[in-house]
PDB file of N, CA and C in Angstrom:
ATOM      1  N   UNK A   1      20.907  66.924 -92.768  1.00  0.00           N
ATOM      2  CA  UNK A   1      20.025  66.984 -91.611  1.00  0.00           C
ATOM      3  C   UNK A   1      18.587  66.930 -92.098  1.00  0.00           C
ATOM      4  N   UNK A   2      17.939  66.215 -91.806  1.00  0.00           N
ATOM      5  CA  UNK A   2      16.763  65.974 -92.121  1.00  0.00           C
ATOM      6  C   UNK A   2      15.476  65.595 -90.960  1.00  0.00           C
ATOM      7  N   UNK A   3      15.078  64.062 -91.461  1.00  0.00           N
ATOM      8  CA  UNK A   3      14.837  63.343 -90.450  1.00  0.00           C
ATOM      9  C   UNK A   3      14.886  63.251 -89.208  1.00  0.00           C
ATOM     10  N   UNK A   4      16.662  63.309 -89.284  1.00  0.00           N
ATOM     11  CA  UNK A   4      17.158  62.936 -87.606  1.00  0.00           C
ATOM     12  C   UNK A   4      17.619  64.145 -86.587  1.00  0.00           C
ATOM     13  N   UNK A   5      17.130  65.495 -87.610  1.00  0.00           N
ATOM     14  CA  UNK A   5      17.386  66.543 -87.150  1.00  0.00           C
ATOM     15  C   UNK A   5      17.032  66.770 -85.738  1.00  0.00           C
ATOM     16  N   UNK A   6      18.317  66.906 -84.561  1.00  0.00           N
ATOM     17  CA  UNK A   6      17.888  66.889 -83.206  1.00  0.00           C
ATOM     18  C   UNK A   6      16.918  67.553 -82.744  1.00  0.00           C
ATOM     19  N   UNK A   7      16.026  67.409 -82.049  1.00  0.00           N
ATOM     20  CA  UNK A   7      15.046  67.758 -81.317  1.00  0.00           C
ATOM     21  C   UNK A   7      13.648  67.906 -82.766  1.00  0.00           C
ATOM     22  N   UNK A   8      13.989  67.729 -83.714  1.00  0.00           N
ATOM     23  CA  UNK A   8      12.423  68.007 -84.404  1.00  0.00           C
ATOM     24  C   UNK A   8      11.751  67.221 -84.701  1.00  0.00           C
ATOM     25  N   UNK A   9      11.138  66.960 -83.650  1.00  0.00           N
ATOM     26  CA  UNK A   9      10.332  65.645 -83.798  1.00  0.00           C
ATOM     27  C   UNK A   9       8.440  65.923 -83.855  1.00  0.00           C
ATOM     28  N   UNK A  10       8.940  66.898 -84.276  1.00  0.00           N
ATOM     29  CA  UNK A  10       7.486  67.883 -84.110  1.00  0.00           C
ATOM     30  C   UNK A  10       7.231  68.853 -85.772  1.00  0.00           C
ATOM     31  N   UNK A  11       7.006  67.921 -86.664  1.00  0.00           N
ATOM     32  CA  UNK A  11       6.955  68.573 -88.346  1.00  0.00           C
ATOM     33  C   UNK A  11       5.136  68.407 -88.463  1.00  0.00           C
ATOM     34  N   UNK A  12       5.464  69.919 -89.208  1.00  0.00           N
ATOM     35  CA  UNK A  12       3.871  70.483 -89.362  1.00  0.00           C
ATOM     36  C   UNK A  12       3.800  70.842 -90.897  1.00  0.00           C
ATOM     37  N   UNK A  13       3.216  69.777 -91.205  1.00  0.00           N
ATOM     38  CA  UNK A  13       2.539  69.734 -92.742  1.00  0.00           C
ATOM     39  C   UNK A  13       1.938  71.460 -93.276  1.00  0.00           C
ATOM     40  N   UNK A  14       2.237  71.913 -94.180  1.00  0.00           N
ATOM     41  CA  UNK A  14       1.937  73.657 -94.272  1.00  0.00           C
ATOM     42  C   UNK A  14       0.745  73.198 -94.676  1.00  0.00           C
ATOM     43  N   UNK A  15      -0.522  73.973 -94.271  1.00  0.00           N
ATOM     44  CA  UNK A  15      -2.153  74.079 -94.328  1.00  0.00           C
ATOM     45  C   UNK A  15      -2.774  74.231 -95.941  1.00  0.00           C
ATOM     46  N   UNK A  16      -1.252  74.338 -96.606  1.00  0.00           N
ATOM     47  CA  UNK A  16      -1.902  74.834 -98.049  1.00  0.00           C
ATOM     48  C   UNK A  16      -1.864  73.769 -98.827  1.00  0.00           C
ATOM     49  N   UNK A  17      -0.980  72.269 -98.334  1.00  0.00           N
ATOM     50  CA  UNK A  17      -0.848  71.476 -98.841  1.00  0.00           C
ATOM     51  C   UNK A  17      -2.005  70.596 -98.769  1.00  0.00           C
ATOM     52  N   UNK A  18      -2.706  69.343 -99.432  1.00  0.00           N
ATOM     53  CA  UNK A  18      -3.797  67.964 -99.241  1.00  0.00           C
ATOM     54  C   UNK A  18      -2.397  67.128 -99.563  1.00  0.00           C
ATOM     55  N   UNK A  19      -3.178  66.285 -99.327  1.00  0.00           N
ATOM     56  CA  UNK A  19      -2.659  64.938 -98.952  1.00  0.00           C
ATOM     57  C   UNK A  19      -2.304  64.368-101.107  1.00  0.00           C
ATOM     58  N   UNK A  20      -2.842  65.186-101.784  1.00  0.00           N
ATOM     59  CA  UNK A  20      -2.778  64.949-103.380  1.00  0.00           C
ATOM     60  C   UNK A  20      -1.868  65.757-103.768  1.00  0.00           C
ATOM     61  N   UNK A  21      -1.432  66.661-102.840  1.00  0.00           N
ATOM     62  CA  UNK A  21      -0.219  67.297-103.693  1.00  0.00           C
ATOM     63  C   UNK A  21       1.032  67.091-103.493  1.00  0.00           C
ATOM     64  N   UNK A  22       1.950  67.501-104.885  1.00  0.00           N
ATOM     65  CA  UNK A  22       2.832  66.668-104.734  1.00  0.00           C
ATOM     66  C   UNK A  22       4.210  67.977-103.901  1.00  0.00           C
ATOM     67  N   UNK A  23       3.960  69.071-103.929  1.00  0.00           N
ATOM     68  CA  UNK A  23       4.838  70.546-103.399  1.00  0.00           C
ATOM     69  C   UNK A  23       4.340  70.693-102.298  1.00  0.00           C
ATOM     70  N   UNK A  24       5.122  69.672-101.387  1.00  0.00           N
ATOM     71  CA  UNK A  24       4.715  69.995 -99.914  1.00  0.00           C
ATOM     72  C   UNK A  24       5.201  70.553 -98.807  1.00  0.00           C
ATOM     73  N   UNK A  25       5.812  71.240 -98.015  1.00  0.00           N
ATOM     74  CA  UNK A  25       6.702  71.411 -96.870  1.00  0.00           C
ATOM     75  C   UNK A  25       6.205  71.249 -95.516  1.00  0.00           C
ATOM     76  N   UNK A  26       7.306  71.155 -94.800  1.00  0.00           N
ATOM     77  CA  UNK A  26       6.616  70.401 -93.435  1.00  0.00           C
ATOM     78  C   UNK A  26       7.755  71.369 -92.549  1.00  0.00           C
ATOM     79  N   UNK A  27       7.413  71.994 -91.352  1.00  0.00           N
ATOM     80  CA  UNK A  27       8.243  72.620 -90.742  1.00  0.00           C
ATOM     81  C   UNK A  27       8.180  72.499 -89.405  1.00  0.00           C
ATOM     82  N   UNK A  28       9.449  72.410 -88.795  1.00  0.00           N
ATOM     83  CA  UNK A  28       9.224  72.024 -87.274  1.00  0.00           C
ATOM     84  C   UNK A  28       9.372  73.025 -86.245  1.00  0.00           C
ATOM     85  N   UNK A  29       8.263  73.340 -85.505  1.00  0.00           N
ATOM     86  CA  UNK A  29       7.967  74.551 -84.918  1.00  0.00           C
ATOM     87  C   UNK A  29       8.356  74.512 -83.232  1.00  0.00           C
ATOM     88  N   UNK A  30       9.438  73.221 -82.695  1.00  0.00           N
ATOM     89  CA  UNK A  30       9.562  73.291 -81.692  1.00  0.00           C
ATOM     90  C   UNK A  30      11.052  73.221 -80.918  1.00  0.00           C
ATOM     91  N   UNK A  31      11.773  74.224 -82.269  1.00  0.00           N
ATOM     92  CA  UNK A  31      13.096  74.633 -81.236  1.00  0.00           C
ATOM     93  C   UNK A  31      13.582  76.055 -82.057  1.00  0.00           C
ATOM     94  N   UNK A  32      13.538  76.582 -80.459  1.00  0.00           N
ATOM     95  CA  UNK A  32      13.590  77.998 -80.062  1.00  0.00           C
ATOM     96  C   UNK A  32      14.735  78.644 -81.173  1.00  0.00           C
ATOM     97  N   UNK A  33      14.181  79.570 -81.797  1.00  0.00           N
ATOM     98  CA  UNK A  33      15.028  80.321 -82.430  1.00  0.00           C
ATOM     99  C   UNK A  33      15.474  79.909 -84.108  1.00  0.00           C
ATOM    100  N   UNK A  34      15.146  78.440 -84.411  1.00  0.00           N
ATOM    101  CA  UNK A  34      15.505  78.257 -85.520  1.00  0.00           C
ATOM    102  C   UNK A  34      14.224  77.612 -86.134  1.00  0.00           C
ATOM    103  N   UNK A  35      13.956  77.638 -87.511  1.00  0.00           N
ATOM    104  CA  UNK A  35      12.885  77.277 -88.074  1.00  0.00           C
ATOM    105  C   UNK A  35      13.671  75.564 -89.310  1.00  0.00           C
ATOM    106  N   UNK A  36      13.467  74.534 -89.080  1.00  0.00           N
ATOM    107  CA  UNK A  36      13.475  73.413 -90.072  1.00  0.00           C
ATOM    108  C   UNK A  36      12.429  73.614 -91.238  1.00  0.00           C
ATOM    109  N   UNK A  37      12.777  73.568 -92.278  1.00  0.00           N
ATOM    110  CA  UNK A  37      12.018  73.579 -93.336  1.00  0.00           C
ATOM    111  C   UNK A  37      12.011  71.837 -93.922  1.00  0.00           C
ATOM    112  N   UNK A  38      11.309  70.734 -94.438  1.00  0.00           N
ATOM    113  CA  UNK A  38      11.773  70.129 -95.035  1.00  0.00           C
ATOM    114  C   UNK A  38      10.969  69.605 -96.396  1.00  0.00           C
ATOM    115  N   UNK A  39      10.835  68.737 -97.035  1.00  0.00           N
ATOM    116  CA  UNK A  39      10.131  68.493 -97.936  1.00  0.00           C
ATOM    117  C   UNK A  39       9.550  67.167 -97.640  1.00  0.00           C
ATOM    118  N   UNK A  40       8.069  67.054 -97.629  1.00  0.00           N
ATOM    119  CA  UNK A  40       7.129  66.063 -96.601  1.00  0.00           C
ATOM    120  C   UNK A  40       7.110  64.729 -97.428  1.00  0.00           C
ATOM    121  N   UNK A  41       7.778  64.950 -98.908  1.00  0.00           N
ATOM    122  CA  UNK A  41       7.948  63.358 -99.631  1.00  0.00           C
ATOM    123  C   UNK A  41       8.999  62.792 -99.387  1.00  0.00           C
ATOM    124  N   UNK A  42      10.048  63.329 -98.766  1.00  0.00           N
ATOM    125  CA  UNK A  42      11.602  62.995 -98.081  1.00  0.00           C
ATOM    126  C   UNK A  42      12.191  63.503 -96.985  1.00  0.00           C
ATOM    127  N   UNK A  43      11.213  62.438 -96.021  1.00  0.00           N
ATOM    128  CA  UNK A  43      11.183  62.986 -94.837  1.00  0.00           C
ATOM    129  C   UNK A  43      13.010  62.728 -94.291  1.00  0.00           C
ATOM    130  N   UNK A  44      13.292  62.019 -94.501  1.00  0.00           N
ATOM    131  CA  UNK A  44      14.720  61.772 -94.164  1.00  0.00           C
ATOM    132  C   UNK A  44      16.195  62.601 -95.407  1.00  0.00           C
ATOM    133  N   UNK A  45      15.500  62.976 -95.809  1.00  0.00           N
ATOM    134  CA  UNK A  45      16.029  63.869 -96.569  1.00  0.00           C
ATOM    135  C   UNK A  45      16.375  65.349 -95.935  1.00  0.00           C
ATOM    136  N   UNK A  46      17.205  65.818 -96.854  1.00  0.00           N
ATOM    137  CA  UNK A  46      17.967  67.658 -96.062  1.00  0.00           C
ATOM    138  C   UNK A  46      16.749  67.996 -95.864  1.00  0.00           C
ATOM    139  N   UNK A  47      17.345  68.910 -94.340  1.00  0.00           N
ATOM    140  CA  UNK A  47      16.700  70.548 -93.970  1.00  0.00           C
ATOM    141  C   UNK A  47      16.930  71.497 -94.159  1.00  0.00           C
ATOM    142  N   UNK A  48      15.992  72.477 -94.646  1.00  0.00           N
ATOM    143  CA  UNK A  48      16.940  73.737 -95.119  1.00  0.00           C
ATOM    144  C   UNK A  48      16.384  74.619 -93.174  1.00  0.00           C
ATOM    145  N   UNK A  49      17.878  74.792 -92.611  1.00  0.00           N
ATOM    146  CA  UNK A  49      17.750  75.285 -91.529  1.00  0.00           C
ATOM    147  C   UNK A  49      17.785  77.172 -91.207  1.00  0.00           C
ATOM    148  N   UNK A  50      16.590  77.410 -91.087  1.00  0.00           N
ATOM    149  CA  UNK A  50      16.458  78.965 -90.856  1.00  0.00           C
ATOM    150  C   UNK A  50      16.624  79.470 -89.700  1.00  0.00           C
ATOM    151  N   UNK A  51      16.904  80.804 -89.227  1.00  0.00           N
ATOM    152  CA  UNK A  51      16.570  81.780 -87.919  1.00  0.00           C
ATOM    153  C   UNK A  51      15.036  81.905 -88.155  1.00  0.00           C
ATOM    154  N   UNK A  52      14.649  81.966 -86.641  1.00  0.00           N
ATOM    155  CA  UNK A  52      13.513  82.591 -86.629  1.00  0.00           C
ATOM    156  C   UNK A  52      13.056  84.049 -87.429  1.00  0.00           C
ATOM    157  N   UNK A  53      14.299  84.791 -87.036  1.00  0.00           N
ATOM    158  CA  UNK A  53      14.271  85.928 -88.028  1.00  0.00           C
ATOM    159  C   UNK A  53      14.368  86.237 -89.398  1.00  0.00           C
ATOM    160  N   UNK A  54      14.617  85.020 -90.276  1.00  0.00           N
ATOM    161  CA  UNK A  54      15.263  84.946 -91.099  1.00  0.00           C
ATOM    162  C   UNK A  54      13.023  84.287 -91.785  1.00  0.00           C
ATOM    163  N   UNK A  55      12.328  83.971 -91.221  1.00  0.00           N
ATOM    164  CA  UNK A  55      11.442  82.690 -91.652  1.00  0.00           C
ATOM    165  C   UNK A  55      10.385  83.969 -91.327  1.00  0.00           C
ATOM    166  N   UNK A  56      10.409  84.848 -89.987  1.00  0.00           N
ATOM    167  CA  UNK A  56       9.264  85.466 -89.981  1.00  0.00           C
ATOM    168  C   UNK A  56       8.942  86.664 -91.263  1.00  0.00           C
ATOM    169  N   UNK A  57       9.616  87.188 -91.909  1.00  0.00           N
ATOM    170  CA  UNK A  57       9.796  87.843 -93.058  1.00  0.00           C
ATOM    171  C   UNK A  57       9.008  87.283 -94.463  1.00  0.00           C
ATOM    172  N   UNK A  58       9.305  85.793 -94.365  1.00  0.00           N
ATOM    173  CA  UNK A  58       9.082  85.160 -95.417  1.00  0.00           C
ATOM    174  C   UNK A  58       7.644  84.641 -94.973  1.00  0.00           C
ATOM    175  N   UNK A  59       7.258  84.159 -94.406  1.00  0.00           N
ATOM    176  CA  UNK A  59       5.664  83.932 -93.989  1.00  0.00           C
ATOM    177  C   UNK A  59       5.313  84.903 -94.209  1.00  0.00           C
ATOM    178  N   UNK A  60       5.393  86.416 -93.743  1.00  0.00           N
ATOM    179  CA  UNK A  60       4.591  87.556 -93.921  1.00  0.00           C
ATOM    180  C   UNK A  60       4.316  88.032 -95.479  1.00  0.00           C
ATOM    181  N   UNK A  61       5.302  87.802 -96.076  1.00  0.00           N
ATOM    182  CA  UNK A  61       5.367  87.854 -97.602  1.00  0.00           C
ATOM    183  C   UNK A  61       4.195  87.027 -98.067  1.00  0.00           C
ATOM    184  N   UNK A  62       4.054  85.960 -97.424  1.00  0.00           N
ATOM    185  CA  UNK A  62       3.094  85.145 -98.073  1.00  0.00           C
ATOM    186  C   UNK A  62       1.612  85.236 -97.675  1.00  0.00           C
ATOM    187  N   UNK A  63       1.674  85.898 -96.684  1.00  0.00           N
ATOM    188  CA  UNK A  63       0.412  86.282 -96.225  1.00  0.00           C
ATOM    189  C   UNK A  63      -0.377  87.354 -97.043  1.00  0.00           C
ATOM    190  N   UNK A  64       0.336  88.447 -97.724  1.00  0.00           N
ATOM    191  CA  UNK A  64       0.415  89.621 -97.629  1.00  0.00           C
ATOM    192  C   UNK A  64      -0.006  89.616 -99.302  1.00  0.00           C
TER     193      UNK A  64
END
């Protein structure tokens, strides 16, 4: 699941990445309850598919 992952047609480049780097992730923030993770050089490539609950933990870590 990647690419054609239903409904995510909505992938958001992470803010920490430029356009020169090569460790990028892209995540799609527009279906309820689950978080798409993918990697923005293979876009048709796997998703690693999260819970919302499972993703808000891990952002906070990174904030923090």
């Amino acid at each position: 699941m990647g690419g054609d992952f239903p409904g995510a047609a909505l992938w958001r480049k992470s803010t920490y990445s430029s356009e020169a780097e090569d460790a990028c992730v892209e995540v799609a923030h527009n279906i309820p309850g689950l978080v798409p993770v993918r990697d923005s050089k293979v876009p048709d490539g796997p998703a690693l598919i999260l819970t919302a609950a499972a993703w808000a933990p891990f952002v906070a870590s990174l904030k923090g």
